[in-house]
PDB file of N, CA and C in Angstrom:
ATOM      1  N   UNK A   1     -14.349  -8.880   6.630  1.00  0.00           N
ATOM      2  CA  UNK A   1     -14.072  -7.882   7.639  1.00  0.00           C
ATOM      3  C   UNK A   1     -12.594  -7.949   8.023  1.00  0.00           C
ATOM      4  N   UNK A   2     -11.982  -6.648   8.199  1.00  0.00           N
ATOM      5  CA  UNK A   2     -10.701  -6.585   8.803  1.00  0.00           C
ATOM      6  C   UNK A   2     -10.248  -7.148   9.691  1.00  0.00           C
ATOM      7  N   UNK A   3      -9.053  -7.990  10.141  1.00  0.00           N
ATOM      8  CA  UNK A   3      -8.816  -8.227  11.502  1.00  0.00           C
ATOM      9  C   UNK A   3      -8.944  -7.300  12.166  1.00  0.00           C
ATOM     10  N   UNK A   4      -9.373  -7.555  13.528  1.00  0.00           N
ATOM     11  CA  UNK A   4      -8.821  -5.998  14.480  1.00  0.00           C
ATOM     12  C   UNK A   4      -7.306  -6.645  15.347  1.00  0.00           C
ATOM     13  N   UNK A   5      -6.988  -5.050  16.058  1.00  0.00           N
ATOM     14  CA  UNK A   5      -6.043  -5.392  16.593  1.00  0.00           C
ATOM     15  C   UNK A   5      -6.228  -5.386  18.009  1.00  0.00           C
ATOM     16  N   UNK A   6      -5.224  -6.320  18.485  1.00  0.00           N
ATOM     17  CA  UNK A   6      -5.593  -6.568  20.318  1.00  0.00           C
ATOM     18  C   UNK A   6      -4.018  -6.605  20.612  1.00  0.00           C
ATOM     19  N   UNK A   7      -3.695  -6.152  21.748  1.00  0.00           N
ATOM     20  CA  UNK A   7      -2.433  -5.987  22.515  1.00  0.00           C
ATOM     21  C   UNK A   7      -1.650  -7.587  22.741  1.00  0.00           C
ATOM     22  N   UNK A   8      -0.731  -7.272  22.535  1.00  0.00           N
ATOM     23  CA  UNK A   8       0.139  -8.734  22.922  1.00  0.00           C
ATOM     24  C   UNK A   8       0.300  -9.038  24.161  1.00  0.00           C
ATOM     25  N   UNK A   9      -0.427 -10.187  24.303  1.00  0.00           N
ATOM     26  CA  UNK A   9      -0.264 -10.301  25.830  1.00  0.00           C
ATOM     27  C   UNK A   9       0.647 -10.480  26.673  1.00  0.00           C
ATOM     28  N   UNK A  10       1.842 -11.093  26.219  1.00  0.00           N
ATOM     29  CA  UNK A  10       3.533 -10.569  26.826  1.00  0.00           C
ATOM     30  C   UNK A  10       3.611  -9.201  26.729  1.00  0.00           C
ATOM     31  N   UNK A  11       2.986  -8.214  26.505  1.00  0.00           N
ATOM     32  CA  UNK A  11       3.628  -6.707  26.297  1.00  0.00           C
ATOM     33  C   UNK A  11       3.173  -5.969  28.023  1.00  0.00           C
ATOM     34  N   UNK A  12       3.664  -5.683  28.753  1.00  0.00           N
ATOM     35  CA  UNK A  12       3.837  -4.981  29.679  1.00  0.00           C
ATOM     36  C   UNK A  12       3.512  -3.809  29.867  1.00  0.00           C
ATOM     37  N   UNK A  13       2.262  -2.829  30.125  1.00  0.00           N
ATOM     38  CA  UNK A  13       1.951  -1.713  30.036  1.00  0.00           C
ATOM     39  C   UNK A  13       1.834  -0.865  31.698  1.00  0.00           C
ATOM     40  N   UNK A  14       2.595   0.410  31.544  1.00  0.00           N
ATOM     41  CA  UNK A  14       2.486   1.034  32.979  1.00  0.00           C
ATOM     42  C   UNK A  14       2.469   2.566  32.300  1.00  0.00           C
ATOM     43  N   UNK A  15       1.397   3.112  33.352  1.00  0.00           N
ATOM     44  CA  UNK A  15       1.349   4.605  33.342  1.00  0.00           C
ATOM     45  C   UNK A  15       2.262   4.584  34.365  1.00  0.00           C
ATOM     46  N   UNK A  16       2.797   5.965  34.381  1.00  0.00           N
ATOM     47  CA  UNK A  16       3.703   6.964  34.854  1.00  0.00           C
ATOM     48  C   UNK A  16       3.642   8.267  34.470  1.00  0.00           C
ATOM     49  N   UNK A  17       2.858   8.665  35.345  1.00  0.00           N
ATOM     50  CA  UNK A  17       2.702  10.335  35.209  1.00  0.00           C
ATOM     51  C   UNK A  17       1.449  10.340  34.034  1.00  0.00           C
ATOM     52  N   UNK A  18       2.014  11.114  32.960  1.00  0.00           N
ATOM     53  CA  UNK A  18       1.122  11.068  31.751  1.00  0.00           C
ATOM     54  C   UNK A  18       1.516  10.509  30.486  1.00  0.00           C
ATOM     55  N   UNK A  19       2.727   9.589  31.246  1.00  0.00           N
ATOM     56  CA  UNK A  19       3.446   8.879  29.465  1.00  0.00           C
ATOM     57  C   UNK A  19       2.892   7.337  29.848  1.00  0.00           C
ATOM     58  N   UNK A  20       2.907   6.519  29.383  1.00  0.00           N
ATOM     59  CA  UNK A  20       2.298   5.854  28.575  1.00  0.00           C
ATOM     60  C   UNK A  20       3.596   4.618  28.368  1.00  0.00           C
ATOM     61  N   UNK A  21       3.797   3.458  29.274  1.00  0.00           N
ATOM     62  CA  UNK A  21       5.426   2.842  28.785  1.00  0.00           C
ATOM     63  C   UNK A  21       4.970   1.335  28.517  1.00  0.00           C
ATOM     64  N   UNK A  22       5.420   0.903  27.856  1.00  0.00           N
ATOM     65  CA  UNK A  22       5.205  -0.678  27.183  1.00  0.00           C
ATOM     66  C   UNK A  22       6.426  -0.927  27.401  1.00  0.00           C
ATOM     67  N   UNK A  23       6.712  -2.342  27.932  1.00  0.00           N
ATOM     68  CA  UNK A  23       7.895  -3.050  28.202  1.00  0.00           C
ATOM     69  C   UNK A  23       7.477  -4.448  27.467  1.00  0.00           C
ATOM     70  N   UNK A  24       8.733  -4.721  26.451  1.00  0.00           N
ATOM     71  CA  UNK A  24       8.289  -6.091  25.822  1.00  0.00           C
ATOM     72  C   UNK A  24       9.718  -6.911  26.607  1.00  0.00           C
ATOM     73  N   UNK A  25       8.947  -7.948  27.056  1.00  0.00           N
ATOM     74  CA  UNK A  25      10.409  -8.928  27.816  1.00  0.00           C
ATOM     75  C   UNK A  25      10.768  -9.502  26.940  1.00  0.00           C
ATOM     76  N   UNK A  26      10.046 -10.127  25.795  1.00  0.00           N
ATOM     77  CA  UNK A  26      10.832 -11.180  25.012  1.00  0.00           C
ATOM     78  C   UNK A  26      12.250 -10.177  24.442  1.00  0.00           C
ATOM     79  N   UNK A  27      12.509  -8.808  23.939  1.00  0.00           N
ATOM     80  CA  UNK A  27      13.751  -8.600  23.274  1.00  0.00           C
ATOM     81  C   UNK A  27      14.270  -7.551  24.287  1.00  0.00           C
ATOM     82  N   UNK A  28      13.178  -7.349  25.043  1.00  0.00           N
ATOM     83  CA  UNK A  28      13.743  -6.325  26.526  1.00  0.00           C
ATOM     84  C   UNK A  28      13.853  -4.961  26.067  1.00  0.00           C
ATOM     85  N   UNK A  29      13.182  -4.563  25.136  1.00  0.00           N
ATOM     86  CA  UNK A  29      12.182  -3.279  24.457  1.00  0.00           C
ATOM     87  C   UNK A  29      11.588  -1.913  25.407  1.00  0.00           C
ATOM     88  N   UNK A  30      11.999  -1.022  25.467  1.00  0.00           N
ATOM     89  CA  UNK A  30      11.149  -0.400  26.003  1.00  0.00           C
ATOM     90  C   UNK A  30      10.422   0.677  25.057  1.00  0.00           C
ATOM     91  N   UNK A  31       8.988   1.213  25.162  1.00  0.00           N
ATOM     92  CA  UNK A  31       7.933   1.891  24.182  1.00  0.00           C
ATOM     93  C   UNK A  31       7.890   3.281  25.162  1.00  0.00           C
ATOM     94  N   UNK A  32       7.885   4.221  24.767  1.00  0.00           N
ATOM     95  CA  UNK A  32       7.209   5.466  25.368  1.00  0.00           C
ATOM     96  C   UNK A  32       6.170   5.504  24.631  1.00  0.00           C
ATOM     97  N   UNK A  33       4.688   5.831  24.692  1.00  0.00           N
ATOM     98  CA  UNK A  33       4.207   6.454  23.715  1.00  0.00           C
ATOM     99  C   UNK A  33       3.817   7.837  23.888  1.00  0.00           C
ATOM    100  N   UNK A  34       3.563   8.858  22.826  1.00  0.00           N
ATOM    101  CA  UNK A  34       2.894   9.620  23.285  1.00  0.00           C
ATOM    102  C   UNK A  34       1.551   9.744  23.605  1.00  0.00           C
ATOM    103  N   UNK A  35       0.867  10.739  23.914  1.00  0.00           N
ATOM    104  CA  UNK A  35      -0.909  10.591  24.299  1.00  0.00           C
ATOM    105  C   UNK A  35      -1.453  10.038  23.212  1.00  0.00           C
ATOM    106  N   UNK A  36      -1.468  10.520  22.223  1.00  0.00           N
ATOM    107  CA  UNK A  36      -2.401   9.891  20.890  1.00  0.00           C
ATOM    108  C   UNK A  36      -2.412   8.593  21.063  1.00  0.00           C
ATOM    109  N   UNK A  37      -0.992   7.671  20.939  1.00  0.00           N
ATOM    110  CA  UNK A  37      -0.504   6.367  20.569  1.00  0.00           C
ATOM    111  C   UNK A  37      -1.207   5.852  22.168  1.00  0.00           C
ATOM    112  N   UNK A  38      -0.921   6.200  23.030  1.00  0.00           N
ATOM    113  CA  UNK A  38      -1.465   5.509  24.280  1.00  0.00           C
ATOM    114  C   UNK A  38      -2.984   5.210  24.067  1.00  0.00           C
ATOM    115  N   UNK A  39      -4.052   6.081  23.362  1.00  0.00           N
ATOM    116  CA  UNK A  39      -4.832   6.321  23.341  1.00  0.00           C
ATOM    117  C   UNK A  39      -5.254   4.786  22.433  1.00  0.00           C
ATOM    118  N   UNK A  40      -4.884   5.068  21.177  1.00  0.00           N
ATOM    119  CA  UNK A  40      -4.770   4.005  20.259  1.00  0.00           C
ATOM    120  C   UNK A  40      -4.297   2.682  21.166  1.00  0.00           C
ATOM    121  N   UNK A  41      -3.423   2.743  21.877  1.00  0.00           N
ATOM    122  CA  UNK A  41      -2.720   1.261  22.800  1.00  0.00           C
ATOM    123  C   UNK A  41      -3.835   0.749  23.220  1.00  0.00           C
ATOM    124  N   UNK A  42      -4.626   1.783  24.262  1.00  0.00           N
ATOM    125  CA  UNK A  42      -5.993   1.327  24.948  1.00  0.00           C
ATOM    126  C   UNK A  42      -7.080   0.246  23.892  1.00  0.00           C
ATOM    127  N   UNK A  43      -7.105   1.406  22.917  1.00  0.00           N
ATOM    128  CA  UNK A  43      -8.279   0.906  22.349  1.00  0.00           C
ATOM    129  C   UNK A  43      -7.920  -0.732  21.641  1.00  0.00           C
ATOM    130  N   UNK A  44      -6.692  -0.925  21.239  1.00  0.00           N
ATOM    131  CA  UNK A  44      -6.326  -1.929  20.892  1.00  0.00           C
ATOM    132  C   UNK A  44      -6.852  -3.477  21.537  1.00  0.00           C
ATOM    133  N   UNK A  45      -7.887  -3.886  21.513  1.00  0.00           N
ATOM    134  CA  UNK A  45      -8.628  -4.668  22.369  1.00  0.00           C
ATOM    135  C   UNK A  45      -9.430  -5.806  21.657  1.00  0.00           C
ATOM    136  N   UNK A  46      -9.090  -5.485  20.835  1.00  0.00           N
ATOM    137  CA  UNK A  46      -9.988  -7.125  20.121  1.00  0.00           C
ATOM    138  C   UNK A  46     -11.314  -6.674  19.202  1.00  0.00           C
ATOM    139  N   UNK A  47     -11.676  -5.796  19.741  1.00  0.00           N
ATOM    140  CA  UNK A  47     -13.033  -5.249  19.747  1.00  0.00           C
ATOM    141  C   UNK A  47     -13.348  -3.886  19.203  1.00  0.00           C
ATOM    142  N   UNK A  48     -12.452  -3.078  18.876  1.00  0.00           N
ATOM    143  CA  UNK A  48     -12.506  -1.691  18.242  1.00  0.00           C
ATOM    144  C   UNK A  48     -11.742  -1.906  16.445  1.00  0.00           C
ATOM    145  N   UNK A  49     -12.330  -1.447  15.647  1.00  0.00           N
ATOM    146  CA  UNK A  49     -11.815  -1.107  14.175  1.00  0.00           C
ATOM    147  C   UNK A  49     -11.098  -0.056  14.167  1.00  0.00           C
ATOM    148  N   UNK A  50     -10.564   0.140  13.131  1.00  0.00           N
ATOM    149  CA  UNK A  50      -9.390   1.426  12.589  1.00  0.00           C
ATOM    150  C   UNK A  50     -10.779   2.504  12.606  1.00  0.00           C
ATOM    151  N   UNK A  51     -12.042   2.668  12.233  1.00  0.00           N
ATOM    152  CA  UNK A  51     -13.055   3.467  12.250  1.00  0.00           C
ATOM    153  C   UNK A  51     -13.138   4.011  14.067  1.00  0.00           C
ATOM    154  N   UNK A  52     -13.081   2.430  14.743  1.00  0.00           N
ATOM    155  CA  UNK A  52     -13.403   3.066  16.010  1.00  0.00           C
ATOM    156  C   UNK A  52     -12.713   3.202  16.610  1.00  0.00           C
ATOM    157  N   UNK A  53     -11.354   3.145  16.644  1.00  0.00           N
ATOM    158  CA  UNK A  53     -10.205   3.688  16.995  1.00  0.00           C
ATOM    159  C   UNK A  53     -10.287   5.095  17.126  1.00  0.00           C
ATOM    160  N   UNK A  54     -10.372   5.936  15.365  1.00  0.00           N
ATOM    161  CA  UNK A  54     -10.254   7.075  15.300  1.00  0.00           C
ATOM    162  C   UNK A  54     -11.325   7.769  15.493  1.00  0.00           C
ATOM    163  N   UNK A  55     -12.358   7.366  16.321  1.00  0.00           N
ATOM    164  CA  UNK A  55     -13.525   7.862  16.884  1.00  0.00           C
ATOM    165  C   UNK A  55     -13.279   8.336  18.158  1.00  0.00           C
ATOM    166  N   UNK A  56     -12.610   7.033  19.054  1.00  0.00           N
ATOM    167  CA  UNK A  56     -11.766   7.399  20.322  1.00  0.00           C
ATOM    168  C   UNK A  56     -10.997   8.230  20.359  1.00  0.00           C
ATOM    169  N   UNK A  57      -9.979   8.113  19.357  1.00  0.00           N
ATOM    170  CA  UNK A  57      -9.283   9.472  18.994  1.00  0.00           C
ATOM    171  C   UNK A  57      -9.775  10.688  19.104  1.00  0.00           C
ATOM    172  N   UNK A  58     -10.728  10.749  18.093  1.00  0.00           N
ATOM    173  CA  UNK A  58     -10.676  12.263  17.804  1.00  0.00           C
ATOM    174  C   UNK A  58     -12.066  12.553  19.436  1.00  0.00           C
ATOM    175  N   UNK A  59     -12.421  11.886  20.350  1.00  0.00           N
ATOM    176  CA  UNK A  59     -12.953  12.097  21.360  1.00  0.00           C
ATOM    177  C   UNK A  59     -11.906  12.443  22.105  1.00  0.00           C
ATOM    178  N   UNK A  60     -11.010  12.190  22.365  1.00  0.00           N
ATOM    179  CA  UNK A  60      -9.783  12.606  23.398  1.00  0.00           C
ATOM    180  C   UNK A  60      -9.339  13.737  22.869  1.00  0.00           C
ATOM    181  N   UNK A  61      -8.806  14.019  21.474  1.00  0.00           N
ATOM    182  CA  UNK A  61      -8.769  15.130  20.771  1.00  0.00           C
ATOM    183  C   UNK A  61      -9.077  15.718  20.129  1.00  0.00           C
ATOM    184  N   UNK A  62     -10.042  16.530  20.495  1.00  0.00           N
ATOM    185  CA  UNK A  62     -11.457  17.192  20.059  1.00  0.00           C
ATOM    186  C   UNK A  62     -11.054  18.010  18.528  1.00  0.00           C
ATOM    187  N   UNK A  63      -9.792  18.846  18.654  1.00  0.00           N
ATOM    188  CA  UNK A  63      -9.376  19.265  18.220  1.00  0.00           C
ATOM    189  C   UNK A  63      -9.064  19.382  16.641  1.00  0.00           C
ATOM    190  N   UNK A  64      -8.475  17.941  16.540  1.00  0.00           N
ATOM    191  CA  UNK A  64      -7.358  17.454  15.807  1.00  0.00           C
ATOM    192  C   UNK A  64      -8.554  17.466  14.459  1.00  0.00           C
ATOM    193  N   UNK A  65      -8.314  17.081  13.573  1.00  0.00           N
ATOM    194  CA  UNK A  65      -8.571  16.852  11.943  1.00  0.00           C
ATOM    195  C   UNK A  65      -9.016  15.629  12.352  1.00  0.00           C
ATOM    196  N   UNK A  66     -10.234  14.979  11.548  1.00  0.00           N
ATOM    197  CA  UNK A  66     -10.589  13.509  11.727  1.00  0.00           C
ATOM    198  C   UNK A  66      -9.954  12.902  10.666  1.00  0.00           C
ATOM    199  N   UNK A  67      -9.500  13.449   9.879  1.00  0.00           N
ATOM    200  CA  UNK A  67      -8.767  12.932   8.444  1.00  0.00           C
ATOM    201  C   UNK A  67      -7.280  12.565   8.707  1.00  0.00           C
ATOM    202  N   UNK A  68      -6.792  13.551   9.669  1.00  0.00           N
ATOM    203  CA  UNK A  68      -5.184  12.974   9.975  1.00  0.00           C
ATOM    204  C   UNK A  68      -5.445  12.313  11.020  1.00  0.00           C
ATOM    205  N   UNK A  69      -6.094  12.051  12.011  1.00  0.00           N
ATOM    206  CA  UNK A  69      -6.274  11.469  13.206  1.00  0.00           C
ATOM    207  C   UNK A  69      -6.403   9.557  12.641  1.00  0.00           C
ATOM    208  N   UNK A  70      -7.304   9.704  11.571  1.00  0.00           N
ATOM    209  CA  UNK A  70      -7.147   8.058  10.779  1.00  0.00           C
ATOM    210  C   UNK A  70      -5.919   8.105  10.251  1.00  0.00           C
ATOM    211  N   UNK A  71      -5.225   8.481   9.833  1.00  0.00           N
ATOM    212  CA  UNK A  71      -3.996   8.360   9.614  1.00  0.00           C
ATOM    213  C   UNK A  71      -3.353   8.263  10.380  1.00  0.00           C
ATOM    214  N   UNK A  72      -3.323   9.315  11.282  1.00  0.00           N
ATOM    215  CA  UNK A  72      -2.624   8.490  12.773  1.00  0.00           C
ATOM    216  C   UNK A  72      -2.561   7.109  13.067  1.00  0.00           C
ATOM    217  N   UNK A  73      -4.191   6.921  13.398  1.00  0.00           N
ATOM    218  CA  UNK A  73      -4.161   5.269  13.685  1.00  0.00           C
ATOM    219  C   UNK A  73      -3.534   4.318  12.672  1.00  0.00           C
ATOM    220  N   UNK A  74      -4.122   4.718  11.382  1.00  0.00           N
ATOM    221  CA  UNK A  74      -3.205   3.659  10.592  1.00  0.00           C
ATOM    222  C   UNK A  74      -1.654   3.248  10.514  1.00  0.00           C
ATOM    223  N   UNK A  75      -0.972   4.601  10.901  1.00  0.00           N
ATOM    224  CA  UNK A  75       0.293   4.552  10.793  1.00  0.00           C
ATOM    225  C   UNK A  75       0.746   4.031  12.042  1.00  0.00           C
ATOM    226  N   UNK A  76       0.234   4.140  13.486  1.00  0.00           N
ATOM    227  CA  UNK A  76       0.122   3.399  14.833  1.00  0.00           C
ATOM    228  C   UNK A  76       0.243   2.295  14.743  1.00  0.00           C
ATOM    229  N   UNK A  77      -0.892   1.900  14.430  1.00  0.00           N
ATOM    230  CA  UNK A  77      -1.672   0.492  13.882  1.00  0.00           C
ATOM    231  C   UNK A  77       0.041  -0.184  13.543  1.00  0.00           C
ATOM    232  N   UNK A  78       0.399   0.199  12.720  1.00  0.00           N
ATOM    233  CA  UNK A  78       1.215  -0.534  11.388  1.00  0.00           C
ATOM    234  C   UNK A  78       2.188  -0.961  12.072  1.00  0.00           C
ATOM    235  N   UNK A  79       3.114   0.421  12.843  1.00  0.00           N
ATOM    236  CA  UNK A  79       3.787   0.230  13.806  1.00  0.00           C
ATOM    237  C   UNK A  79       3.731  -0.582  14.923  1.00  0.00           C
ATOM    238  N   UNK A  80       2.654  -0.157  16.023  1.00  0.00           N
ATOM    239  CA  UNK A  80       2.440  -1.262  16.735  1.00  0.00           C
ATOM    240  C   UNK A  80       2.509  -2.648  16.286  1.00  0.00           C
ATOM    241  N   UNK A  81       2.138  -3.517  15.222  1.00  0.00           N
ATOM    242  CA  UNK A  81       2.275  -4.605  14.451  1.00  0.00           C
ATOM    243  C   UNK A  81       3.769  -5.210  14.113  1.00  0.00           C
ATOM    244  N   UNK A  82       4.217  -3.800  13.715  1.00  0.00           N
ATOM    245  CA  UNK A  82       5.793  -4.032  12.856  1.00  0.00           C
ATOM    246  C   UNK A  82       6.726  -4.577  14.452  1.00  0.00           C
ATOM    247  N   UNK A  83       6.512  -3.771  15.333  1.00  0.00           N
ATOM    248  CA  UNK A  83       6.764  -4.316  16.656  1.00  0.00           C
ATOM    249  C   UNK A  83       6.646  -5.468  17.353  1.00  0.00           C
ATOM    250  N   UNK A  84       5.649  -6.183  16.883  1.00  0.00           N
ATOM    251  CA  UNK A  84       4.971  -7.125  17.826  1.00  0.00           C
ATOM    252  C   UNK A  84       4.339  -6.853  18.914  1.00  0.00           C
ATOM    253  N   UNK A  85       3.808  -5.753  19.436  1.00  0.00           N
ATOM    254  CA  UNK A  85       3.085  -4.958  20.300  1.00  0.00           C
ATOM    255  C   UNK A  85       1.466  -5.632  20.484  1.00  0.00           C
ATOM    256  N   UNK A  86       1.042  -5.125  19.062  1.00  0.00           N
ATOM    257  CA  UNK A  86      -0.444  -5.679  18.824  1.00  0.00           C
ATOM    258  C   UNK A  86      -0.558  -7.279  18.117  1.00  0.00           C
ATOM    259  N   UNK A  87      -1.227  -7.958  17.621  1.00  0.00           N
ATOM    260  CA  UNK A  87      -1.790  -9.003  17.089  1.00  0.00           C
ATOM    261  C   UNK A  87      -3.167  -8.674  16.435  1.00  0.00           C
ATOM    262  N   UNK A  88      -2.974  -9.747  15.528  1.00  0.00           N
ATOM    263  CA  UNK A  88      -4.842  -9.908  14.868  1.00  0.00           C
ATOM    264  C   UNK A  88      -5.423 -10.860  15.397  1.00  0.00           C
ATOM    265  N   UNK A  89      -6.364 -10.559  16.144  1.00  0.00           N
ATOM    266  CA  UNK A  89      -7.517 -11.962  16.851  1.00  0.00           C
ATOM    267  C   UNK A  89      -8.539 -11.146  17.361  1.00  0.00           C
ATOM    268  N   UNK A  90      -9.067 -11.708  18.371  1.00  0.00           N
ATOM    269  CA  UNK A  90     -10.393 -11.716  19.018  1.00  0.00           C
ATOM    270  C   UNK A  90      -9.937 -10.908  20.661  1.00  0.00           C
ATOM    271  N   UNK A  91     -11.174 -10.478  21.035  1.00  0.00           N
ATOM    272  CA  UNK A  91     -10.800  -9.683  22.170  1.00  0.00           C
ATOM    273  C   UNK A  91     -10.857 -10.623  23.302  1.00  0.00           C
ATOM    274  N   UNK A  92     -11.056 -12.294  23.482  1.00  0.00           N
ATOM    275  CA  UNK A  92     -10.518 -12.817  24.449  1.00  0.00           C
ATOM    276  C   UNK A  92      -9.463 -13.623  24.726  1.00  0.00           C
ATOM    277  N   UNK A  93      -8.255 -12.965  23.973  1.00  0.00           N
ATOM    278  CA  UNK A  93      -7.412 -13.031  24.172  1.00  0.00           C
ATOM    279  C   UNK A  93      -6.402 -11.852  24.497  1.00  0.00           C
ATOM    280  N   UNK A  94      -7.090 -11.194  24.970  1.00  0.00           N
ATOM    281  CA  UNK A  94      -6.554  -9.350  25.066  1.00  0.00           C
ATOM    282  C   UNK A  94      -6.445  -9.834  26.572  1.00  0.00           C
ATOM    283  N   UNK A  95      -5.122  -9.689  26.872  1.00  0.00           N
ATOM    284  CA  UNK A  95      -4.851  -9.314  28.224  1.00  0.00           C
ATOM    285  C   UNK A  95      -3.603  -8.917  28.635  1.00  0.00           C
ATOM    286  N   UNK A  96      -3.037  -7.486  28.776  1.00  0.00           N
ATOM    287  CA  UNK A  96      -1.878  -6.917  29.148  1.00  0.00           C
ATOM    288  C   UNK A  96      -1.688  -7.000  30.534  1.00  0.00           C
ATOM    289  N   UNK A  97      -0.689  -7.163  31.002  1.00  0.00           N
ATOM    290  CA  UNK A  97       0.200  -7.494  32.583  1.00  0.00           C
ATOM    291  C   UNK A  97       0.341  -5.790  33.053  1.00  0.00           C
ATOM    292  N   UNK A  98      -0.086  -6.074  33.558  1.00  0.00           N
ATOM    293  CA  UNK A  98       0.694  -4.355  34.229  1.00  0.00           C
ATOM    294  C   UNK A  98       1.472  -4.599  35.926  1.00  0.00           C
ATOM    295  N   UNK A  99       2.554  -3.780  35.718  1.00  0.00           N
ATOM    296  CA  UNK A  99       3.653  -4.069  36.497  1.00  0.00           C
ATOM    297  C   UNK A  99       3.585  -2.850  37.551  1.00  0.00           C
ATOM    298  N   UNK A 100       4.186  -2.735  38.779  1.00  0.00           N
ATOM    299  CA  UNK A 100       4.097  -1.763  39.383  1.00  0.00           C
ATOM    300  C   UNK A 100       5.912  -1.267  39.132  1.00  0.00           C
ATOM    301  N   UNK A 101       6.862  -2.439  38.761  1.00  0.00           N
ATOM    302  CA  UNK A 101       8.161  -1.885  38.115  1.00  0.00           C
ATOM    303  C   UNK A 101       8.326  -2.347  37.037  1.00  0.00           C
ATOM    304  N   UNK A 102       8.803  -1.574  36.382  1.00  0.00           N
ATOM    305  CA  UNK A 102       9.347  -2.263  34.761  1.00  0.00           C
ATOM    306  C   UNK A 102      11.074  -2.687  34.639  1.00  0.00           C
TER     307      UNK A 102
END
């Protein structure tokens, strides 16, 4: 089975309005995401697959293609990773800080 992915727990997450901001302290990073990617951020938990990711997905966006919407995530996915954002482990170690300032 795949690793899944779970949020880095140094990564700093705050809504504001309807964007979506990740603050990483270790290189002092800041993330906008858009809705999709926020969406994907959430699910990032230890506990959801690239399948159930883009399930969440395409529930938020009813709309969208389920075929590019996995692609979405994958390419998210990859990113978030290439970042240091997400990790591969278990969902009890999922725990993001949320700040009232960044």
């Amino acid at each position: 089975m795949a690793p899944l992915s779970r949020r880095n727990r140094c990564i700093i997450s705050r809504v504001i309005g309807s964007e979506t901001i990740l603050y990483d302290p270790r290189n002092e990073s800041i993330h906008v995401l858009n809705p999709a990617a926020a969406v994907i951020w959430e699910l990032c938990d230890g506990e959801h697959n690239v399948e159930a990711i883009t399930l969440g997905l395409s529930r938020a966006f009813a709309s969208a293609e389920r075929a590019n919407l996995h692609m979405d995530v994958v390419e998210a996915l990859r990113t978030f990773h290439d970042l240091g954002l997400v990790e591969n482990g278990s969902a009890e170690a999922t725990h993001t800080r949320n700040r009232e300032e960044l």
